[in-house]
PDB file of N, CA and C in Angstrom:
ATOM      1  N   UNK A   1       8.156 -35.493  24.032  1.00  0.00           N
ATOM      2  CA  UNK A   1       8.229 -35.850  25.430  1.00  0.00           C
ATOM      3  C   UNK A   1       9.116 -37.086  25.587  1.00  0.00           C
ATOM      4  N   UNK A   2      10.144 -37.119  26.395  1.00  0.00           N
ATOM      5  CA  UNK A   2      10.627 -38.364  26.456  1.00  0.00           C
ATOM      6  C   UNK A   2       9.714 -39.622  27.283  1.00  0.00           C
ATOM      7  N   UNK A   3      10.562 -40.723  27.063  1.00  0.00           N
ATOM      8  CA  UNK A   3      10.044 -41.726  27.427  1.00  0.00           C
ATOM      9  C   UNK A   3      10.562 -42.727  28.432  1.00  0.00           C
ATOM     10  N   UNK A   4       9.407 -43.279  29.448  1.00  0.00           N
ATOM     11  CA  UNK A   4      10.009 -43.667  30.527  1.00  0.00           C
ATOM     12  C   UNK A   4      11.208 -44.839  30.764  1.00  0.00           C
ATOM     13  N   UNK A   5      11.450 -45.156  29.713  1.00  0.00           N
ATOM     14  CA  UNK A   5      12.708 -45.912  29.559  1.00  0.00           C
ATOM     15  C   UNK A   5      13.958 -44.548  29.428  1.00  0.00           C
ATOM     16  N   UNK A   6      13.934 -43.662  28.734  1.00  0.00           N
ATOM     17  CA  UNK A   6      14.498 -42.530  28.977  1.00  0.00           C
ATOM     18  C   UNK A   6      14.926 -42.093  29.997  1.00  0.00           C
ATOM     19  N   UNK A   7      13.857 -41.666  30.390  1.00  0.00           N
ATOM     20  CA  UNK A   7      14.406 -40.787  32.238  1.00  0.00           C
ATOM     21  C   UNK A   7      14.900 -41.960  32.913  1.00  0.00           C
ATOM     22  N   UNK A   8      15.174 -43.743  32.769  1.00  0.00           N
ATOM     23  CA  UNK A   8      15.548 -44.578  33.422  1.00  0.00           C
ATOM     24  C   UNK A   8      17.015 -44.165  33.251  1.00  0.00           C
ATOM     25  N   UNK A   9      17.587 -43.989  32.045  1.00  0.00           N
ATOM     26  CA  UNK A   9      18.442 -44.605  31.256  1.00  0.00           C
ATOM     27  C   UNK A   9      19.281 -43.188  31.542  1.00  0.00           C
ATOM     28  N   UNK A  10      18.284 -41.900  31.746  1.00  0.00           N
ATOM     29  CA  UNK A  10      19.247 -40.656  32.045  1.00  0.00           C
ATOM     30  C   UNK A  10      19.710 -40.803  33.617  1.00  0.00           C
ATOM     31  N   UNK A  11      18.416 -41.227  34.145  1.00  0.00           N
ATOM     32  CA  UNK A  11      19.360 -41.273  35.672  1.00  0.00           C
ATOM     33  C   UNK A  11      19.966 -42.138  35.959  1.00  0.00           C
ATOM     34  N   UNK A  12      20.268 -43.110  34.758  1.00  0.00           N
ATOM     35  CA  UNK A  12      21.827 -43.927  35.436  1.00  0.00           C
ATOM     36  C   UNK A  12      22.852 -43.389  35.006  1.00  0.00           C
ATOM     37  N   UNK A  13      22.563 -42.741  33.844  1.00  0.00           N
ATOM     38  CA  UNK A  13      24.025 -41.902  33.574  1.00  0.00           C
ATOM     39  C   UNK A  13      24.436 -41.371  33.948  1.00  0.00           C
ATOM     40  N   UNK A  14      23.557 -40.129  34.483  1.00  0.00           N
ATOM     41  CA  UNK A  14      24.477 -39.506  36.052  1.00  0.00           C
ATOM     42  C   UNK A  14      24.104 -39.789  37.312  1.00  0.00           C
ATOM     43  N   UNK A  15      23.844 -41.194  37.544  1.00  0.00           N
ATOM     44  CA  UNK A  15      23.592 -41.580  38.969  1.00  0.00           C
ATOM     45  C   UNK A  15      23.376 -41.196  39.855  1.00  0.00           C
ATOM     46  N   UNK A  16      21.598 -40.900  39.205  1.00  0.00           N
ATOM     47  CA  UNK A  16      20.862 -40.237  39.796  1.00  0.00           C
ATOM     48  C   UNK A  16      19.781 -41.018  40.363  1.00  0.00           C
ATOM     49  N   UNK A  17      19.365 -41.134  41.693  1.00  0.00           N
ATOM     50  CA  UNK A  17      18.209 -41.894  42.093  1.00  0.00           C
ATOM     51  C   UNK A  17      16.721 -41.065  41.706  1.00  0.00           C
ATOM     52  N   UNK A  18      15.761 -42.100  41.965  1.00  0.00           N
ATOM     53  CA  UNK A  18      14.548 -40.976  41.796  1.00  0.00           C
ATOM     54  C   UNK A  18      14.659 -39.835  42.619  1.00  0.00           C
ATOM     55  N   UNK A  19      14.755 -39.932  43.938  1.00  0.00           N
ATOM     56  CA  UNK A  19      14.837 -39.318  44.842  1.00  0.00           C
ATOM     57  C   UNK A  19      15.351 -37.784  44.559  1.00  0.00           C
ATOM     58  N   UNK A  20      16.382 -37.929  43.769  1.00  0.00           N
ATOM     59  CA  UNK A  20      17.194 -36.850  43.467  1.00  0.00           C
ATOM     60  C   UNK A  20      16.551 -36.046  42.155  1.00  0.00           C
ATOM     61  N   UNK A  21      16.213 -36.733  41.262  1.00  0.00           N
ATOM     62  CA  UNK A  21      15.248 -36.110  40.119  1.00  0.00           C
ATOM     63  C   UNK A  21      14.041 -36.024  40.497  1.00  0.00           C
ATOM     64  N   UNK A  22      13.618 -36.527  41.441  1.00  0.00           N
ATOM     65  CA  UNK A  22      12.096 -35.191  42.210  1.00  0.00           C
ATOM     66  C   UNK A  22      12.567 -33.933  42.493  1.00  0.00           C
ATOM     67  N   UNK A  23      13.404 -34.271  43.561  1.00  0.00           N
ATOM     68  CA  UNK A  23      14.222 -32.883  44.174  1.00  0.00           C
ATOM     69  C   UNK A  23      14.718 -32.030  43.491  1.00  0.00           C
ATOM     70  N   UNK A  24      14.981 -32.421  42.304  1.00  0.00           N
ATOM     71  CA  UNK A  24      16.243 -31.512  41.471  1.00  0.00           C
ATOM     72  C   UNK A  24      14.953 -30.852  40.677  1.00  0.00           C
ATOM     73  N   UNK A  25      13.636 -31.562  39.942  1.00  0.00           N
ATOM     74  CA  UNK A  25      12.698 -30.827  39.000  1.00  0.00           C
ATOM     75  C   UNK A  25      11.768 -30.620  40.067  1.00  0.00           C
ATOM     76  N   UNK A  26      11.601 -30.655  41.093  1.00  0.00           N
ATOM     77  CA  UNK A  26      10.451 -30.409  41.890  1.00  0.00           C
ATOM     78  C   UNK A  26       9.434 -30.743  41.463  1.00  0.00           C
ATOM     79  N   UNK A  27       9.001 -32.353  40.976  1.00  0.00           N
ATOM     80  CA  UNK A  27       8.019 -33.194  40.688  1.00  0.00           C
ATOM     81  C   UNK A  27       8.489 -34.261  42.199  1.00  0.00           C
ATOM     82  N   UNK A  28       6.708 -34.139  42.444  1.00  0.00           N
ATOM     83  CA  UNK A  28       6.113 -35.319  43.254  1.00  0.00           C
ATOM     84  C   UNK A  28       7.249 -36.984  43.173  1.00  0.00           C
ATOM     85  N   UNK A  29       7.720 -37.497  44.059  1.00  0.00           N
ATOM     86  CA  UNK A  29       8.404 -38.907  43.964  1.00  0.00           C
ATOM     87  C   UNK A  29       7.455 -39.649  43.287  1.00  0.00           C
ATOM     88  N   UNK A  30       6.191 -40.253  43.769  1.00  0.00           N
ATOM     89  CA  UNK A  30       5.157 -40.842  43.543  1.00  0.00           C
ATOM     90  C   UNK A  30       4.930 -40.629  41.568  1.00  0.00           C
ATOM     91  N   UNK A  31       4.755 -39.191  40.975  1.00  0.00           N
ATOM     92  CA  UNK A  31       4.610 -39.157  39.754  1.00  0.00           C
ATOM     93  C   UNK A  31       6.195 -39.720  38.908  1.00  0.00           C
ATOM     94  N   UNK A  32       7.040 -39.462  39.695  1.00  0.00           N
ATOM     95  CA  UNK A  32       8.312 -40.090  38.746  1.00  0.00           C
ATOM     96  C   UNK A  32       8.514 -41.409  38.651  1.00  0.00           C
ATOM     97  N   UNK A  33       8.034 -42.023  39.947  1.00  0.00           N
ATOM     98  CA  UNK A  33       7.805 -43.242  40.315  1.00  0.00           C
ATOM     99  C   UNK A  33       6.800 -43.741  39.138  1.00  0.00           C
ATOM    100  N   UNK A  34       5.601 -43.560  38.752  1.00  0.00           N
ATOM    101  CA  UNK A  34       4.331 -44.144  38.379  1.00  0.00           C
ATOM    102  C   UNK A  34       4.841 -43.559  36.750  1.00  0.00           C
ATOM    103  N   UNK A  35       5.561 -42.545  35.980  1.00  0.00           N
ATOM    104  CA  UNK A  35       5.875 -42.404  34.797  1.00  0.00           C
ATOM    105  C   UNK A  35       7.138 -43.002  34.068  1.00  0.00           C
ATOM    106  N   UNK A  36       7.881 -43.376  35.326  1.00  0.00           N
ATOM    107  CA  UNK A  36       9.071 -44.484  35.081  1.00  0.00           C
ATOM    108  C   UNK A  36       8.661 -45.627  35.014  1.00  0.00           C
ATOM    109  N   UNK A  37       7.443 -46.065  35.568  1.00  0.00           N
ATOM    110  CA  UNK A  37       6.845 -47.626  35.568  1.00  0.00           C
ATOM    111  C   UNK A  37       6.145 -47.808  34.207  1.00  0.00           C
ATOM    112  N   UNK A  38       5.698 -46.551  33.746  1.00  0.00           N
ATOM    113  CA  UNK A  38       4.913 -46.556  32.859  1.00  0.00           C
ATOM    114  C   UNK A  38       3.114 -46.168  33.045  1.00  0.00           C
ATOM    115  N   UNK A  39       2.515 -46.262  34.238  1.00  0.00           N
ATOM    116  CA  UNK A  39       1.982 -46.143  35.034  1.00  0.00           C
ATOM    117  C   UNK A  39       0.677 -45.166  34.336  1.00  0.00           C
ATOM    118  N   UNK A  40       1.363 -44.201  34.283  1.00  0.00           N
ATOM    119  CA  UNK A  40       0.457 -42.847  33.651  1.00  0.00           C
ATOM    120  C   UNK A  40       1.950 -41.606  33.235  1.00  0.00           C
ATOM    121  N   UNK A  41       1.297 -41.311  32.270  1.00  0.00           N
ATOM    122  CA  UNK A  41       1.958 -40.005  31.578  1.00  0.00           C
ATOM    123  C   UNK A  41       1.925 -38.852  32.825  1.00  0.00           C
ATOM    124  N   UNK A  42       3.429 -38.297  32.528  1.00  0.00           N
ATOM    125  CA  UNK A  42       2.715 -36.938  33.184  1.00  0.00           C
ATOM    126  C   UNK A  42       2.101 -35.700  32.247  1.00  0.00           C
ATOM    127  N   UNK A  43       1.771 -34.583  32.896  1.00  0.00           N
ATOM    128  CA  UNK A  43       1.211 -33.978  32.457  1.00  0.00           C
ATOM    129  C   UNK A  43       2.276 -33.067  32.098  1.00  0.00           C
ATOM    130  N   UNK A  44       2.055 -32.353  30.947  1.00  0.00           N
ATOM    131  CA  UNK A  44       3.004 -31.884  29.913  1.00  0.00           C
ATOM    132  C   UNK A  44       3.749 -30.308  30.617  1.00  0.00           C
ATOM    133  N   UNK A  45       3.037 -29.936  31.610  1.00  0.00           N
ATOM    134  CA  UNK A  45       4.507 -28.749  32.739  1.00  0.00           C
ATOM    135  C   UNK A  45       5.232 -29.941  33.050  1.00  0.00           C
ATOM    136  N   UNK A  46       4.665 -30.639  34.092  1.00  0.00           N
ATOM    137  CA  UNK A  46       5.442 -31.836  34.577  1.00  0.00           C
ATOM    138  C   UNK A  46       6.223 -32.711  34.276  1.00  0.00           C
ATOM    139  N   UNK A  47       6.474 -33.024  32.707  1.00  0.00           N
ATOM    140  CA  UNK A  47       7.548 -33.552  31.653  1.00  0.00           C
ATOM    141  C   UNK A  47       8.693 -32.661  31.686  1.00  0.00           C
ATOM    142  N   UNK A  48       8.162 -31.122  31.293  1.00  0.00           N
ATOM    143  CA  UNK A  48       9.026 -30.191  31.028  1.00  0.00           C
ATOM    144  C   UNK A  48      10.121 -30.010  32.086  1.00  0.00           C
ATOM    145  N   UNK A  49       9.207 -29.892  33.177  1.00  0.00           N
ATOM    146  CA  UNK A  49       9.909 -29.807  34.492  1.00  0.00           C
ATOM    147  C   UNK A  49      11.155 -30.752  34.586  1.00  0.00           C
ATOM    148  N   UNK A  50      10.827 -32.291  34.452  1.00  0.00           N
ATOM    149  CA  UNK A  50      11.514 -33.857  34.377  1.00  0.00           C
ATOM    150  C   UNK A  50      12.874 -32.940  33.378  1.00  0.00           C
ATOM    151  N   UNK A  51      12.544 -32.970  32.014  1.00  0.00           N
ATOM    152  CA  UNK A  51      13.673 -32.765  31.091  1.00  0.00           C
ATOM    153  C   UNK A  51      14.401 -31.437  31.075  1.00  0.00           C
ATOM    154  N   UNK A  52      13.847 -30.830  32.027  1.00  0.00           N
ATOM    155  CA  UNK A  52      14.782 -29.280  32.373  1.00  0.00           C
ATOM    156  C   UNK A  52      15.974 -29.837  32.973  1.00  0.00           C
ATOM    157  N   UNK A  53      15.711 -30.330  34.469  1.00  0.00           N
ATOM    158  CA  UNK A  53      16.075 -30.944  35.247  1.00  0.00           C
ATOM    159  C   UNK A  53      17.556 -31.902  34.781  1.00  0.00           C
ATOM    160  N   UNK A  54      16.868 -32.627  33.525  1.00  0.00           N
ATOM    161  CA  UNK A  54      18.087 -33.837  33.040  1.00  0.00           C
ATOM    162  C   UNK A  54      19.229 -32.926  32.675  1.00  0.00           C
ATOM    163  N   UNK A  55      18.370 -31.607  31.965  1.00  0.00           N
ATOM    164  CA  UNK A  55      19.038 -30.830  30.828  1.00  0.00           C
ATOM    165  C   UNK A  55      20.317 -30.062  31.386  1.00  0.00           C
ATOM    166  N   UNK A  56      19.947 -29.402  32.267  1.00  0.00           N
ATOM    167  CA  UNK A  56      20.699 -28.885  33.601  1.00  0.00           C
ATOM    168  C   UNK A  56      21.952 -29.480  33.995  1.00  0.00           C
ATOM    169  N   UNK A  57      21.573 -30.945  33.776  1.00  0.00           N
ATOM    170  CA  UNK A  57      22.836 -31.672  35.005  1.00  0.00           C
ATOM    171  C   UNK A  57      23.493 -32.493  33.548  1.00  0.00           C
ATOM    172  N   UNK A  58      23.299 -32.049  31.930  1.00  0.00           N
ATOM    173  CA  UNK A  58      23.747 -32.251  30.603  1.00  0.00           C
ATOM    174  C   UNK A  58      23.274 -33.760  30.042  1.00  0.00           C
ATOM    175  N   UNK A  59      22.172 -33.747  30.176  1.00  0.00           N
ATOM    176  CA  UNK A  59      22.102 -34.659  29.527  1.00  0.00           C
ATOM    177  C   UNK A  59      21.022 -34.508  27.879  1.00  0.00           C
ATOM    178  N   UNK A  60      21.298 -34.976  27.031  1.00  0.00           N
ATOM    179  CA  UNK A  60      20.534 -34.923  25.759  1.00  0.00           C
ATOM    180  C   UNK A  60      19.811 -36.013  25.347  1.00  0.00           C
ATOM    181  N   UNK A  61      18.520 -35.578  25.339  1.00  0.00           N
ATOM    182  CA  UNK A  61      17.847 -37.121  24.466  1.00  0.00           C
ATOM    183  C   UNK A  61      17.475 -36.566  23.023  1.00  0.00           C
ATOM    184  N   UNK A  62      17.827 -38.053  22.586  1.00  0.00           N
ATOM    185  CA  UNK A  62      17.849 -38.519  21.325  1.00  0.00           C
ATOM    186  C   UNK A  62      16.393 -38.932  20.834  1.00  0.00           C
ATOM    187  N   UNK A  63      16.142 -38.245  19.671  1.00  0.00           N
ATOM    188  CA  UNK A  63      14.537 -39.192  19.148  1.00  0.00           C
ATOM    189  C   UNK A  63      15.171 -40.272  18.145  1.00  0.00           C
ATOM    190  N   UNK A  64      14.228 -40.719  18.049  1.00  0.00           N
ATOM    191  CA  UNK A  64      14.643 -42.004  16.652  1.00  0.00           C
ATOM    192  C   UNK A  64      14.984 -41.339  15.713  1.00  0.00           C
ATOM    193  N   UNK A  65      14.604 -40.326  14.567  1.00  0.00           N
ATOM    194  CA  UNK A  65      15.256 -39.782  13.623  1.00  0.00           C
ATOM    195  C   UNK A  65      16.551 -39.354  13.528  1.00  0.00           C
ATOM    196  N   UNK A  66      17.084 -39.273  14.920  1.00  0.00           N
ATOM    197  CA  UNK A  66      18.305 -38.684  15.079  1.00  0.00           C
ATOM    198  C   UNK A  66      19.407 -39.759  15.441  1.00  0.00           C
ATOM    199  N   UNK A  67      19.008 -41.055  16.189  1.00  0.00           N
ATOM    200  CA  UNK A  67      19.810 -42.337  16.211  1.00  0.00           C
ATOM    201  C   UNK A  67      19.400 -43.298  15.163  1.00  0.00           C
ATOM    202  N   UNK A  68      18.879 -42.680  14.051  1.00  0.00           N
ATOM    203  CA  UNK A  68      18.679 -43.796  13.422  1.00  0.00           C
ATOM    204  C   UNK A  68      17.763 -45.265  13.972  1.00  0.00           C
ATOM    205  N   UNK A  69      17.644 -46.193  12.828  1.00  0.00           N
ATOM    206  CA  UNK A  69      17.031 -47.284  13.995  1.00  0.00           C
ATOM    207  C   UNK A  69      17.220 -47.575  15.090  1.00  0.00           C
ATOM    208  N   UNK A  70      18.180 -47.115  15.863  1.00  0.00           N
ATOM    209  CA  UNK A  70      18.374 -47.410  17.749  1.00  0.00           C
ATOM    210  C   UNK A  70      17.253 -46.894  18.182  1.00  0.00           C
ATOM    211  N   UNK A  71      16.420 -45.960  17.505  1.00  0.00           N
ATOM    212  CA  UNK A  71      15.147 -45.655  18.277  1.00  0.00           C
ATOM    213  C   UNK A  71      15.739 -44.282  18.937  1.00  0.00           C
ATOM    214  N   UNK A  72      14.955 -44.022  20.456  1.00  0.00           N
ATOM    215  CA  UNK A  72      15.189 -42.811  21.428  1.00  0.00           C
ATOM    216  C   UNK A  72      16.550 -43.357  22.387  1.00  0.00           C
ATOM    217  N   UNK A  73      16.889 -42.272  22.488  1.00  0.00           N
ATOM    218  CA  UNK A  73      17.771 -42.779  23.440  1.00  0.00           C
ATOM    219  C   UNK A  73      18.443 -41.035  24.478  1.00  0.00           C
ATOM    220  N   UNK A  74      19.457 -41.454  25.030  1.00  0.00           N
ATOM    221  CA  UNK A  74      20.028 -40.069  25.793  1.00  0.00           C
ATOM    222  C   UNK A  74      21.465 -40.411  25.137  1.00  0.00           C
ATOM    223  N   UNK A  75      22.342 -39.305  26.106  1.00  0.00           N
ATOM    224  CA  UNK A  75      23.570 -39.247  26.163  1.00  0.00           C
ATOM    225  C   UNK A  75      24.006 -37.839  27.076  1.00  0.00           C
ATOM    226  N   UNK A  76      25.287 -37.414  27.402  1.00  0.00           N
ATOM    227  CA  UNK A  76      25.667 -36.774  27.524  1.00  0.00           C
ATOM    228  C   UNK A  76      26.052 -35.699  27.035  1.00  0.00           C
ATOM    229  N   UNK A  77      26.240 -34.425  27.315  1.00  0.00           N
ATOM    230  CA  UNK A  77      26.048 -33.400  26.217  1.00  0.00           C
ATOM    231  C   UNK A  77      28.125 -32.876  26.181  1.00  0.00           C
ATOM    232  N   UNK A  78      28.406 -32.687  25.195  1.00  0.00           N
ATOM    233  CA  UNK A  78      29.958 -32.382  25.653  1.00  0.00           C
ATOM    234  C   UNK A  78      30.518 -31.219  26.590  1.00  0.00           C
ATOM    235  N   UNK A  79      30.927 -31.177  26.897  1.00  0.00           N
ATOM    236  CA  UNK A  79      31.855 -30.590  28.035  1.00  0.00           C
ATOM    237  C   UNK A  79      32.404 -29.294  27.054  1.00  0.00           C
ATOM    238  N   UNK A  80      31.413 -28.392  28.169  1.00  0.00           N
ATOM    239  CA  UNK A  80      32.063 -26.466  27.074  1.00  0.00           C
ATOM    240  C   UNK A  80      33.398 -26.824  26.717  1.00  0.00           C
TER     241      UNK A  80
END
C-alpha cells in the first residue's frame, strides 16, 4: 500500500490537487484528506482505488527495495 507521503509526492508530480484525485478514483475528499495527513489508513478497496487512479495518469511507486536506501518513493512511468 503506498504511503501518505506518497500520494503527496504523486500529486505534485502531475499537479494534481486533492480535489482531482477524489474525482479521478472516486474516493470521498474527506478520506484523501485524513490518509494524506496521516489521520487513518484507508481501507484496502479504497487504497486500490487511490493507486489505480495515480496508475492511470502514469505514475509508479517505488518500495524501498527497489530505491535502495531512499526508502519509497514515485516517479513517472516512461512514455510508450
Amino acid at each position: 500500500m503506498i504511503t501518505p507521503a506518497q500520494s503527496r509526492a504523486a500529486r505534485a508530480l502531475i499537479d494534481w490537487s486533492r480535489e482531482q484525485l477524489a474525482e479521478t478514483s472516486r474516493v470521498a475528499l474527506r478520506t484523501i484528506v485524513d490518509f494524506e495527513r496521516g489521520a487513518r489508513a484507508p481501507r484496502e478497496v479504497t487504497a486500490l482505488a487511490i493507486e489505480r487512479a495515480f496508475a492511470e495518469a502514469g505514475v509508479t511507486f517505488l518500495d524501498g527495495s527497489y530505491s535502495g536506501s531512499g526508502g519509497p518513493g514515485v516517479r513517472l512511468r516512461d512514455p510508450l
